[in-house]
PDB file of N, CA and C in Angstrom:
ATOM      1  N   UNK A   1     104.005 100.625  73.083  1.00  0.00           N
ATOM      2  CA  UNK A   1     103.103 100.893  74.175  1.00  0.00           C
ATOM      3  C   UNK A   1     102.848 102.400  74.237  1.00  0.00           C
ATOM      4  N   UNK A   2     101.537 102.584  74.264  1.00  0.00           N
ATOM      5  CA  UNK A   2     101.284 104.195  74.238  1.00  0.00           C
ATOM      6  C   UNK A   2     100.804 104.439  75.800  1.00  0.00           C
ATOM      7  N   UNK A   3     101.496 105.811  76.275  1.00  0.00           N
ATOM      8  CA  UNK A   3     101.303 105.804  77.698  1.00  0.00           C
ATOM      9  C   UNK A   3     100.047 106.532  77.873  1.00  0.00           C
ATOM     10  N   UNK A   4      98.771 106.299  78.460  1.00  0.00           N
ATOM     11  CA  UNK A   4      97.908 107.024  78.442  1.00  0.00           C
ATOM     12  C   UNK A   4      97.231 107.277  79.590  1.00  0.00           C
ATOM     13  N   UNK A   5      96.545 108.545  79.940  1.00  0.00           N
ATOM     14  CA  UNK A   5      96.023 108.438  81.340  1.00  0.00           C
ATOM     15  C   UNK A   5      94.825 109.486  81.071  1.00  0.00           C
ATOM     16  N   UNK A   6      94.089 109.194  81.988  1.00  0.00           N
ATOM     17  CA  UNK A   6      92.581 110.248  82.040  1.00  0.00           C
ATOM     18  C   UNK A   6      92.821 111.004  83.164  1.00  0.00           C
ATOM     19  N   UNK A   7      92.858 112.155  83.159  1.00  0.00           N
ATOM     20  CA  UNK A   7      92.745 113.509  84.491  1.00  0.00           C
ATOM     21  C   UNK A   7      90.878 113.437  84.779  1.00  0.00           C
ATOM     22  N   UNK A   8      90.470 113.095  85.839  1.00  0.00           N
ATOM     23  CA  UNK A   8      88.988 114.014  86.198  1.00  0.00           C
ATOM     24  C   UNK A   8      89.554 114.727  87.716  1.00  0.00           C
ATOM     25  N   UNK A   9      89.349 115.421  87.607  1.00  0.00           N
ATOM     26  CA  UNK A   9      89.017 117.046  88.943  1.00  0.00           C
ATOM     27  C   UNK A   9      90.753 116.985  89.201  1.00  0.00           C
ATOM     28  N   UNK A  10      91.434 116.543  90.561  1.00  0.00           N
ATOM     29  CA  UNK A  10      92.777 116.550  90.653  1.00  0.00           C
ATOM     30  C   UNK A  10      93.228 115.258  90.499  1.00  0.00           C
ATOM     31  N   UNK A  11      92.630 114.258  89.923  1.00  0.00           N
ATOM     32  CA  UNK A  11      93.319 113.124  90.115  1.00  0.00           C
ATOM     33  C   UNK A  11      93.905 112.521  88.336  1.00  0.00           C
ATOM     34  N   UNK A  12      94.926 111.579  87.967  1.00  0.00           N
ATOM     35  CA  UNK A  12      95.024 111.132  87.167  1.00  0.00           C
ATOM     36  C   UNK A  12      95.395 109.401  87.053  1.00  0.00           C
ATOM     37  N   UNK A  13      94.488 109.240  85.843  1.00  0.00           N
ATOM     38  CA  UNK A  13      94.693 107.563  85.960  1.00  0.00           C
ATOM     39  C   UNK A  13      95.311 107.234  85.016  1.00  0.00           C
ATOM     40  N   UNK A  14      95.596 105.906  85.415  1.00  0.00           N
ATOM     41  CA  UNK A  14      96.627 105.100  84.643  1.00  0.00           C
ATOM     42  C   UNK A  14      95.857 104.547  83.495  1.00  0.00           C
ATOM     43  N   UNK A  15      95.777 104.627  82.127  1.00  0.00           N
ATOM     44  CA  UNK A  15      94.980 104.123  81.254  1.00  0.00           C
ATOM     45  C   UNK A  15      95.433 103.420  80.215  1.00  0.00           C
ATOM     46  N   UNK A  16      96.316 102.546  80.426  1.00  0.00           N
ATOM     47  CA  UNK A  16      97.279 101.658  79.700  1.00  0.00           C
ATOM     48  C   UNK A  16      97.969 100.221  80.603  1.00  0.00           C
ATOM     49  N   UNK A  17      98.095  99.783  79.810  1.00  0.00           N
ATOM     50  CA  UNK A  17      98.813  98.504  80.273  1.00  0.00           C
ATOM     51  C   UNK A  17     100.344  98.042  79.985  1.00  0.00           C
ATOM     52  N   UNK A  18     101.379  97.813  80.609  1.00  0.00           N
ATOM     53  CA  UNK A  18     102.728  97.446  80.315  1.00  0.00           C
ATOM     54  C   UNK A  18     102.492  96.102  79.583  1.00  0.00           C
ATOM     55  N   UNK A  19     103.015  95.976  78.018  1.00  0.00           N
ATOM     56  CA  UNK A  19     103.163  94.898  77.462  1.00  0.00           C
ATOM     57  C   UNK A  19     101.584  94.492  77.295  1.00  0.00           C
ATOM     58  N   UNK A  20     100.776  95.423  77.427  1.00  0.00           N
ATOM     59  CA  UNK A  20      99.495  95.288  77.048  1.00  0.00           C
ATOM     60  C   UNK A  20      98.535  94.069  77.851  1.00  0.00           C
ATOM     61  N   UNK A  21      99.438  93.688  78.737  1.00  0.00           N
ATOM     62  CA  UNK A  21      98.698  93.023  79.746  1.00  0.00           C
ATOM     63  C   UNK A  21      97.852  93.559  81.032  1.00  0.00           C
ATOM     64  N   UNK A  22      96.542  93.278  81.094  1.00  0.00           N
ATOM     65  CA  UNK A  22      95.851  93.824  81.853  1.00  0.00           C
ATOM     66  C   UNK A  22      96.269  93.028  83.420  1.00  0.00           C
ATOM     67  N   UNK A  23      96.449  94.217  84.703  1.00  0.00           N
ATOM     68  CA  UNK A  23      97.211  93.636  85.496  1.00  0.00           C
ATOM     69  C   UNK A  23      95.913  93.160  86.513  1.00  0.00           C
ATOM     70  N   UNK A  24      96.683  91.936  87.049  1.00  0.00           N
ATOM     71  CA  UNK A  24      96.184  91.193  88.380  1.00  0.00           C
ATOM     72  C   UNK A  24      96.787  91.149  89.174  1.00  0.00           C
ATOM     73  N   UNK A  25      96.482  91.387  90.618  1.00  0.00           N
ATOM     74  CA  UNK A  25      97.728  90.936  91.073  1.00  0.00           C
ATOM     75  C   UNK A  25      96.633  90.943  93.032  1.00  0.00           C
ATOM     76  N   UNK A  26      97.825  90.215  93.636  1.00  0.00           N
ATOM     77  CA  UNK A  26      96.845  90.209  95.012  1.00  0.00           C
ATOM     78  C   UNK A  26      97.126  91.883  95.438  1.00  0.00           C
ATOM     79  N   UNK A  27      96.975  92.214  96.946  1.00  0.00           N
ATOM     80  CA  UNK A  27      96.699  93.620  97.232  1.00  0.00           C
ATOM     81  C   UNK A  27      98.187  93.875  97.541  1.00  0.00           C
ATOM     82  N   UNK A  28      98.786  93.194  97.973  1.00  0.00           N
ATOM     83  CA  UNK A  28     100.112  93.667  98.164  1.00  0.00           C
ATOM     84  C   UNK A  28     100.962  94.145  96.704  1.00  0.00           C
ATOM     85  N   UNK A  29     100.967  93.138  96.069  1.00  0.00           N
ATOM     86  CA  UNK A  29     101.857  93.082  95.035  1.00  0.00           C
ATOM     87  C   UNK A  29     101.126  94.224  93.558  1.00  0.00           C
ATOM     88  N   UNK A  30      99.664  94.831  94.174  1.00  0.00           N
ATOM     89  CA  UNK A  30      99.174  95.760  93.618  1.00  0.00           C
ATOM     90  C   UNK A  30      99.619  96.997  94.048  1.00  0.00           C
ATOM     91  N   UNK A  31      99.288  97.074  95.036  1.00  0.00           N
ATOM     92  CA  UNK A  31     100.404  98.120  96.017  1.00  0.00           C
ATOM     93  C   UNK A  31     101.754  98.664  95.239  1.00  0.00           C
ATOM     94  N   UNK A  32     102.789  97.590  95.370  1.00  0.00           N
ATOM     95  CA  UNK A  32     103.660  97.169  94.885  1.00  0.00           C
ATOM     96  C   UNK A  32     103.858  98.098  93.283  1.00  0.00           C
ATOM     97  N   UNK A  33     102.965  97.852  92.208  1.00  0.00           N
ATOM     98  CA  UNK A  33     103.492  97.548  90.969  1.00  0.00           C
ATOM     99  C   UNK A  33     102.459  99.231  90.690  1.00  0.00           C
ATOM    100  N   UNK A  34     101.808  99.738  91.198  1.00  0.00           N
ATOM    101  CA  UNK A  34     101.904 101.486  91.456  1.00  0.00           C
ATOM    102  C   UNK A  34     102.805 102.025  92.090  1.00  0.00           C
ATOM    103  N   UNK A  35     103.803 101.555  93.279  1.00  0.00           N
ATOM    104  CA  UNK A  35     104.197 101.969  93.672  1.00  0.00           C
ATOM    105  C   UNK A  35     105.890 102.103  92.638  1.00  0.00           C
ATOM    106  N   UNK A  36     105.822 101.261  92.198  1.00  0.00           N
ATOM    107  CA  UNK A  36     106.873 100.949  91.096  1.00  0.00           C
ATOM    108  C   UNK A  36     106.651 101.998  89.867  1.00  0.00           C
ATOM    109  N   UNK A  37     105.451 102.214  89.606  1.00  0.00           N
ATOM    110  CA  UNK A  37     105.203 102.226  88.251  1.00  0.00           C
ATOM    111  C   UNK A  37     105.787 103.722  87.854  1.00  0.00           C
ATOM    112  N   UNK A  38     106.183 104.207  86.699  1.00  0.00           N
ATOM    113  CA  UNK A  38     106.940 105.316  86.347  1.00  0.00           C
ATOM    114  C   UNK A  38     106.097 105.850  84.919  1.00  0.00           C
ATOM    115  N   UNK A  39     105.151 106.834  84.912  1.00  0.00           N
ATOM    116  CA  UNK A  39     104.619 106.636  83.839  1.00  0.00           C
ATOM    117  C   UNK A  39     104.430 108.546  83.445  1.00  0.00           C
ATOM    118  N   UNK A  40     104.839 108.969  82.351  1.00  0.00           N
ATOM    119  CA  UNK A  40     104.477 110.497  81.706  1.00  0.00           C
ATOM    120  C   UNK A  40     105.884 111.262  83.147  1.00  0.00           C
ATOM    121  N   UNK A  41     106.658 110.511  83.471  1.00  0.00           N
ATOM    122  CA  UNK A  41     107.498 111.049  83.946  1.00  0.00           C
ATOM    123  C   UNK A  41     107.145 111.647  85.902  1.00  0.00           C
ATOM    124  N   UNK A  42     105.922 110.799  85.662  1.00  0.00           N
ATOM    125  CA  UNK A  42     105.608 110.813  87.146  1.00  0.00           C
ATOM    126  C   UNK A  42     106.138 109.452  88.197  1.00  0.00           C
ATOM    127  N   UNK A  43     106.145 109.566  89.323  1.00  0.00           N
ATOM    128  CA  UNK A  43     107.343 108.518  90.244  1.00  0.00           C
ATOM    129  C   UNK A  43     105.788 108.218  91.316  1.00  0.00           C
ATOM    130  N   UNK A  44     104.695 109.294  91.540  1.00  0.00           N
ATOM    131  CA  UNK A  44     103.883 108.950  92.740  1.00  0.00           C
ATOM    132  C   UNK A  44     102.796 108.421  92.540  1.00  0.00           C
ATOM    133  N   UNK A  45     102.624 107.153  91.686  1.00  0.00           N
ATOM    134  CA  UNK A  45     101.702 106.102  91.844  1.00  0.00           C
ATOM    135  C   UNK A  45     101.148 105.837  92.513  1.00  0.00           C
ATOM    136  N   UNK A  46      99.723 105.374  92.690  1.00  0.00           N
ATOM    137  CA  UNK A  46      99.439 104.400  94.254  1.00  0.00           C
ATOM    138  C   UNK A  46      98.230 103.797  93.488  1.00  0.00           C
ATOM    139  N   UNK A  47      98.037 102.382  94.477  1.00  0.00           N
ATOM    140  CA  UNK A  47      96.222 102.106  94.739  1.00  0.00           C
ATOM    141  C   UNK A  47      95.528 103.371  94.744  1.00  0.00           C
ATOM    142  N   UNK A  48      93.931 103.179  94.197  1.00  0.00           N
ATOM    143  CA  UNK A  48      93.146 104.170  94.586  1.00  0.00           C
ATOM    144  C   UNK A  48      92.118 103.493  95.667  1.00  0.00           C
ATOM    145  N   UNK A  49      91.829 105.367  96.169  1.00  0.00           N
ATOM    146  CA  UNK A  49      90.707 104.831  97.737  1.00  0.00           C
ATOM    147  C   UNK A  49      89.895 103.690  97.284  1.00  0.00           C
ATOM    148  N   UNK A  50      88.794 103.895  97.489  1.00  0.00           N
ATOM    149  CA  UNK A  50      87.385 102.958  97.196  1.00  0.00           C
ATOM    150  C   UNK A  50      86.580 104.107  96.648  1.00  0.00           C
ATOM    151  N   UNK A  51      86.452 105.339  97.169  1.00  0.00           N
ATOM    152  CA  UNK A  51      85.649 106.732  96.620  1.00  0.00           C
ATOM    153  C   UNK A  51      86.721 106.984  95.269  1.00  0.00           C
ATOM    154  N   UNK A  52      87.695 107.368  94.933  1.00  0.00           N
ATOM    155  CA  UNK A  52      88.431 107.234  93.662  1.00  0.00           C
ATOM    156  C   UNK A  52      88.199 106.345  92.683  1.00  0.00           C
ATOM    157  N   UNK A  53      87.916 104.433  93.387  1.00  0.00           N
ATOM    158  CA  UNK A  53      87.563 103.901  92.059  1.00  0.00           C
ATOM    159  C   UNK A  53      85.971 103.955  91.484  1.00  0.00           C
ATOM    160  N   UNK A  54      85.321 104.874  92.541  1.00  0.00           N
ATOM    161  CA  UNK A  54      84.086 105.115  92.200  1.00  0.00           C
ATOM    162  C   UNK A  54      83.816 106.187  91.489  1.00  0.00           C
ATOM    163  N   UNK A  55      84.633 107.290  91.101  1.00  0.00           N
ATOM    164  CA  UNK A  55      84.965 108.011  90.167  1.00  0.00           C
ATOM    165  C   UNK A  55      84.837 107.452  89.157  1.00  0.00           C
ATOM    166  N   UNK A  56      86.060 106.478  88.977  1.00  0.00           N
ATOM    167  CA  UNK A  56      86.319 105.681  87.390  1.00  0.00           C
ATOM    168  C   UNK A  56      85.008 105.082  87.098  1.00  0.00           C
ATOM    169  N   UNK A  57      84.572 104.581  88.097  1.00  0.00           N
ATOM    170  CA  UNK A  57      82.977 103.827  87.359  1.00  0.00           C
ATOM    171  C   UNK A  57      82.108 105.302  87.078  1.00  0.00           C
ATOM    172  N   UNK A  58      81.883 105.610  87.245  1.00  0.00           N
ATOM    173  CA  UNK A  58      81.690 107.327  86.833  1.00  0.00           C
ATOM    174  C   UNK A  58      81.687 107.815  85.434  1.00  0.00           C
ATOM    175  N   UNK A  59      82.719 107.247  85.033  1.00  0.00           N
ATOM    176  CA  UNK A  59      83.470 107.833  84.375  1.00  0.00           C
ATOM    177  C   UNK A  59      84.107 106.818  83.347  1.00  0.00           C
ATOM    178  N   UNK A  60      84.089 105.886  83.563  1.00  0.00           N
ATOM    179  CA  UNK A  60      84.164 104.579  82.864  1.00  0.00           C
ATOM    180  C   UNK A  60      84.047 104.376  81.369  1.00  0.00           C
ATOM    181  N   UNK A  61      82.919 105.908  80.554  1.00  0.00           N
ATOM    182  CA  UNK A  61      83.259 105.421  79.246  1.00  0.00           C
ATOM    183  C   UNK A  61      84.112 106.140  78.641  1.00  0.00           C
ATOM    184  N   UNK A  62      85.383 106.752  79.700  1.00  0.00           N
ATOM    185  CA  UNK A  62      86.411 107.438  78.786  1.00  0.00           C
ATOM    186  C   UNK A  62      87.560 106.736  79.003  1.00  0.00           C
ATOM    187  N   UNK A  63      87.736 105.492  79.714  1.00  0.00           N
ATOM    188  CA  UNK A  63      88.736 104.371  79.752  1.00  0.00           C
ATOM    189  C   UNK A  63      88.891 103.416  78.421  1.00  0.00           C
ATOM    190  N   UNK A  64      90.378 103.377  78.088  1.00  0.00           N
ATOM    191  CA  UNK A  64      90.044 101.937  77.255  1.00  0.00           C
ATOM    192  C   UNK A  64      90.404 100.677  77.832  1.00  0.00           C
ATOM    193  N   UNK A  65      90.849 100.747  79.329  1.00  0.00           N
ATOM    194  CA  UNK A  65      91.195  99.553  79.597  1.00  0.00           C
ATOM    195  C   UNK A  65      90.695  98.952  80.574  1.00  0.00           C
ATOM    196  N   UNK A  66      89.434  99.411  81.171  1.00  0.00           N
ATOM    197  CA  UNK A  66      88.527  99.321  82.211  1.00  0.00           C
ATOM    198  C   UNK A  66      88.110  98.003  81.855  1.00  0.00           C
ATOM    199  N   UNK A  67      87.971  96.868  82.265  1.00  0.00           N
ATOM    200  CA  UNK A  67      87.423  95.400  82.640  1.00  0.00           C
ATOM    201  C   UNK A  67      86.364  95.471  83.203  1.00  0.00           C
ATOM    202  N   UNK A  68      85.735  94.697  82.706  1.00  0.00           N
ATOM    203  CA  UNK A  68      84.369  94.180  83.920  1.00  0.00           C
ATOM    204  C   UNK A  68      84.946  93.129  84.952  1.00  0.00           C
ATOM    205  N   UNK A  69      84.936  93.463  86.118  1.00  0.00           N
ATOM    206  CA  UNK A  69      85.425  92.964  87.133  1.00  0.00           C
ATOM    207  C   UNK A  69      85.693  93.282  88.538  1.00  0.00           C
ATOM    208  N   UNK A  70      86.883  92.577  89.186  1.00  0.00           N
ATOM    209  CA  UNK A  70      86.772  93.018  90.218  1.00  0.00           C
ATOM    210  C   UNK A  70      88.258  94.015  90.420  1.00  0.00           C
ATOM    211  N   UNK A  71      88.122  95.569  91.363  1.00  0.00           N
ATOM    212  CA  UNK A  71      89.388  96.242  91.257  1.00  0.00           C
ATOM    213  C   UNK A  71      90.013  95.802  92.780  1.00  0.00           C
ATOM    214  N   UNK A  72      90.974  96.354  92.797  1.00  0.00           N
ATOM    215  CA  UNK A  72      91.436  96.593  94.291  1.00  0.00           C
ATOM    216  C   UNK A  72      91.343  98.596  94.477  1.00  0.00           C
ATOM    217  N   UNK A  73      91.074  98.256  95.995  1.00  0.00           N
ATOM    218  CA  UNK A  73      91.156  99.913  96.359  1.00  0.00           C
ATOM    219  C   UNK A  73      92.570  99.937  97.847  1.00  0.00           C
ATOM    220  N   UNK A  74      92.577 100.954  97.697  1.00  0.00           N
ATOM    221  CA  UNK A  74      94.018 101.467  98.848  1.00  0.00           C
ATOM    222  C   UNK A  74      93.093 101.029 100.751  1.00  0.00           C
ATOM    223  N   UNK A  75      91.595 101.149 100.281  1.00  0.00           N
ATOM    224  CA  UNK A  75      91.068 101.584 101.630  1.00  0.00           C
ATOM    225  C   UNK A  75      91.013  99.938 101.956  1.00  0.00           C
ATOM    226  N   UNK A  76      91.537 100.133 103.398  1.00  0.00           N
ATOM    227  CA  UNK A  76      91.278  98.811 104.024  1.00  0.00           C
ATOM    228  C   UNK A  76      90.600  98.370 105.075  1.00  0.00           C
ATOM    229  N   UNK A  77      89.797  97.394 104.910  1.00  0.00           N
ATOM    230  CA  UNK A  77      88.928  96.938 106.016  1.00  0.00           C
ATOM    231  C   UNK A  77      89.475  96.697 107.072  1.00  0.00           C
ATOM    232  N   UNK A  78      90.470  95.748 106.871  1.00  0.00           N
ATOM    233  CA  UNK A  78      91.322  95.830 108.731  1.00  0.00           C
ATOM    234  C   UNK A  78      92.454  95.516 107.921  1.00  0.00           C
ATOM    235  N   UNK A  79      92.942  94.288 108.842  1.00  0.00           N
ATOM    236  CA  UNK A  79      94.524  94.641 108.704  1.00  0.00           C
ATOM    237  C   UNK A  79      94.937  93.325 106.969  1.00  0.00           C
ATOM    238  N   UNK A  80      93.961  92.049 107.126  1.00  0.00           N
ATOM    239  CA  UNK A  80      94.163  91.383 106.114  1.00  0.00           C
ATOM    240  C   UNK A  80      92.954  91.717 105.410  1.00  0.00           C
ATOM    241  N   UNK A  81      91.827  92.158 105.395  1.00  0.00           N
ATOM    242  CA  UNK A  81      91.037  93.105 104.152  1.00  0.00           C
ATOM    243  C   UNK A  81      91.015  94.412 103.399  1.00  0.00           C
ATOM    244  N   UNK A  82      90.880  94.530 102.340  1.00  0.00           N
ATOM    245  CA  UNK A  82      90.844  95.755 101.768  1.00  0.00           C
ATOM    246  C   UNK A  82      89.325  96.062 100.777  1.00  0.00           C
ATOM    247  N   UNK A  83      88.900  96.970 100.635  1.00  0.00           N
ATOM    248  CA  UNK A  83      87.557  97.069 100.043  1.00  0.00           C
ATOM    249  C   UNK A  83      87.933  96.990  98.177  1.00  0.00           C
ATOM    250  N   UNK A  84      87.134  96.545  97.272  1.00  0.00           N
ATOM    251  CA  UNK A  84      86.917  96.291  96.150  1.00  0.00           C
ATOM    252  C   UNK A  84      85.986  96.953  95.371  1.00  0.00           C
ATOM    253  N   UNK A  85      86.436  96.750  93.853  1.00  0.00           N
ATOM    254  CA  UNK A  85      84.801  97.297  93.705  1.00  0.00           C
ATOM    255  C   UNK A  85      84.867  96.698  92.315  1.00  0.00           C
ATOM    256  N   UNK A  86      83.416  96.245  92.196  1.00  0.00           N
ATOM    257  CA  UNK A  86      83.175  95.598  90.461  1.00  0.00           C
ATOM    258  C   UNK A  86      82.785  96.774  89.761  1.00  0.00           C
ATOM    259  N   UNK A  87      82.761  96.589  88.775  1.00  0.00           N
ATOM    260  CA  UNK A  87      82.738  97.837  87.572  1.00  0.00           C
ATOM    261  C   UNK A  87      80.864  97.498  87.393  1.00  0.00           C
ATOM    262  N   UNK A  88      80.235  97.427  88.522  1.00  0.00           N
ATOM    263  CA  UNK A  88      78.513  97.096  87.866  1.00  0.00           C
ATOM    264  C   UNK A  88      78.105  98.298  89.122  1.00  0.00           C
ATOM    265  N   UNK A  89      79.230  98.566  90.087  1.00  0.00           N
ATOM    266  CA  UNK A  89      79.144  99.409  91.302  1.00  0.00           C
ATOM    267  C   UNK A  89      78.769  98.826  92.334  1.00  0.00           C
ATOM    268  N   UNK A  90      79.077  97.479  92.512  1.00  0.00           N
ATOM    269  CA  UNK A  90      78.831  96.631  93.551  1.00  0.00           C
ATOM    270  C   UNK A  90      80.649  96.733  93.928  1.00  0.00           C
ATOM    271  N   UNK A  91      80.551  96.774  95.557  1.00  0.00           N
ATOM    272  CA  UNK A  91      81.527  96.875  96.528  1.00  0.00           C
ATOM    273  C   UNK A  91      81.631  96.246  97.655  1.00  0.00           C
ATOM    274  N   UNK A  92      82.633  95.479  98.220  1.00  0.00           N
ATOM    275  CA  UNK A  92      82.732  94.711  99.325  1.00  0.00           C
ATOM    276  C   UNK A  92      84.343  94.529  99.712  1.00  0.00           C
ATOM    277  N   UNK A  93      84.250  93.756 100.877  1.00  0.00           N
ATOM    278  CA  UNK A  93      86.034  93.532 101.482  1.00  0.00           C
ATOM    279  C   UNK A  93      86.507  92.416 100.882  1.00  0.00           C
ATOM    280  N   UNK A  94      87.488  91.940 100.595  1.00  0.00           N
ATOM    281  CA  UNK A  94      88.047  90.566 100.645  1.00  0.00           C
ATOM    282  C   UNK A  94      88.952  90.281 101.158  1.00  0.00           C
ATOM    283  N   UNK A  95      89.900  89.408 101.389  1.00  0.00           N
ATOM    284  CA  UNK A  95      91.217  88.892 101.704  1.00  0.00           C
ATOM    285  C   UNK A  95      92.177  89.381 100.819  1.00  0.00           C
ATOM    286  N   UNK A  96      93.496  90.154 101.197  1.00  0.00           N
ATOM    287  CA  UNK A  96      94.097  90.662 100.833  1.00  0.00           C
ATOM    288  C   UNK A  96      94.992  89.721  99.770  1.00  0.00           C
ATOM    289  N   UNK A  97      94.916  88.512  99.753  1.00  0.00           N
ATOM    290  CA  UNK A  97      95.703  87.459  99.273  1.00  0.00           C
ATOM    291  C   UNK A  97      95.252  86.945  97.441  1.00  0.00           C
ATOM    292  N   UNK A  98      93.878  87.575  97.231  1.00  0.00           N
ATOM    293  CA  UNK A  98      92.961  87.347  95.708  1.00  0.00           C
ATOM    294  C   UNK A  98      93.996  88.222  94.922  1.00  0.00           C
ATOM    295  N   UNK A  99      93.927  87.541  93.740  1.00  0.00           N
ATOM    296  CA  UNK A  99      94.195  88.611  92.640  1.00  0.00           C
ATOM    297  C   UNK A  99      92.796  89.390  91.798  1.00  0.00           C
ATOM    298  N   UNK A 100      92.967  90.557  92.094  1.00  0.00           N
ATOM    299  CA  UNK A 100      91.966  90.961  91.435  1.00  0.00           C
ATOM    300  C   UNK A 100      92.524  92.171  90.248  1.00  0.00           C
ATOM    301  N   UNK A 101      91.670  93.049  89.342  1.00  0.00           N
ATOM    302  CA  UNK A 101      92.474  94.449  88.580  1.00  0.00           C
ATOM    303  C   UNK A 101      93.488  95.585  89.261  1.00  0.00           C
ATOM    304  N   UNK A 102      94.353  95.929  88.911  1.00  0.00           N
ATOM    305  CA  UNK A 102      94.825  96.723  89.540  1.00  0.00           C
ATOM    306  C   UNK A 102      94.836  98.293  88.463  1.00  0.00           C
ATOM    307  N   UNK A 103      94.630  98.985  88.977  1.00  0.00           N
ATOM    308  CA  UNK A 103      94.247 100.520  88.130  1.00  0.00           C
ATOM    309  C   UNK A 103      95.385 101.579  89.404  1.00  0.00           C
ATOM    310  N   UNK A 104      96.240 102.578  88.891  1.00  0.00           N
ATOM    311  CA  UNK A 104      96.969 102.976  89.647  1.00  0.00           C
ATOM    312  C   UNK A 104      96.487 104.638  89.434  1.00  0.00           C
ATOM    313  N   UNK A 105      96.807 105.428  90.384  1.00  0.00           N
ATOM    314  CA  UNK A 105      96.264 106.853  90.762  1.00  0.00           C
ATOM    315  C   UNK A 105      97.266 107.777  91.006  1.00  0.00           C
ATOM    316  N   UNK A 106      97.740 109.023  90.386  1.00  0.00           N
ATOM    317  CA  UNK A 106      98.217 110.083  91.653  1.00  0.00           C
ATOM    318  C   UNK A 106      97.195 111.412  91.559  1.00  0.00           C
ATOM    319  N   UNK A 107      97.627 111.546  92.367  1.00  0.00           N
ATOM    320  CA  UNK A 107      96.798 113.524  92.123  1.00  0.00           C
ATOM    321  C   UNK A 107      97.967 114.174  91.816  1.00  0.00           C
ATOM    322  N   UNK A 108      96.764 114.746  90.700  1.00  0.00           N
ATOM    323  CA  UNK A 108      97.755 116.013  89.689  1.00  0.00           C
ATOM    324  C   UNK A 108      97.219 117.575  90.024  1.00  0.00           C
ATOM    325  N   UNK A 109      98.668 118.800  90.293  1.00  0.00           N
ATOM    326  CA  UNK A 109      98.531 119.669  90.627  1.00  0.00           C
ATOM    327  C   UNK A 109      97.587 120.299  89.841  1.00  0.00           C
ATOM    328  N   UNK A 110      97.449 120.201  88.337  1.00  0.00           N
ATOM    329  CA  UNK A 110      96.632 120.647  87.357  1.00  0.00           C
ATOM    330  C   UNK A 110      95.430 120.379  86.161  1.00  0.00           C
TER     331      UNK A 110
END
């Protein structure tokens, strides 16, 4: 497994997959598996906003593991929604309970 990530402005993404599986997961257990995740010796993972995964669509042809689909974002509509976003730049809420992509974020000092 090669650990790879893309820096744009202060932020850095996760650009690889554990065991090369592209992850799904509902919003919690997405939460969850950034918050877990340990990668280039960094510990502060997270969901990204909804404006962050709109970056990556941005920016999208320097990913290799970007899906056409649907992501999860950190920002939440209320208390059981959170906002989404498809990789075509269409965005909306769903039920926190779907599995959808999970893509993980921290900001980097440099």
């Amino acid at each position: 497994m090669i650990e790879r990530v893309i820096k744009i402005n202060n932020l850095m993404f996760q650009d690889f997959y554990q065991n090369n599986k592209i992850q799904k997961a509902n919003w919690q257990s997405g939460c969850n598996y950034c918050k877990e995740l340990k990668l280039l010796g960094f510990e502060d993972w997270r969901l990204p906003t909804i404006d962050e995964l709109k970056i990556v669509l941005k920016y999208r042809h320097y990913f290799n593991t970007i899906q056409g689909g649907w992501y999860w974002s950190a920002t939440k509509y209320n208390s059981n929604y959170s906002f989404r976003l498809y990789f075509d730049g269409y965005n909306n809420d769903d039920s926190l309970i779907y599995g959808y992509y999970i893509l993980c974020v921290r900001e980097s000092i440099n």
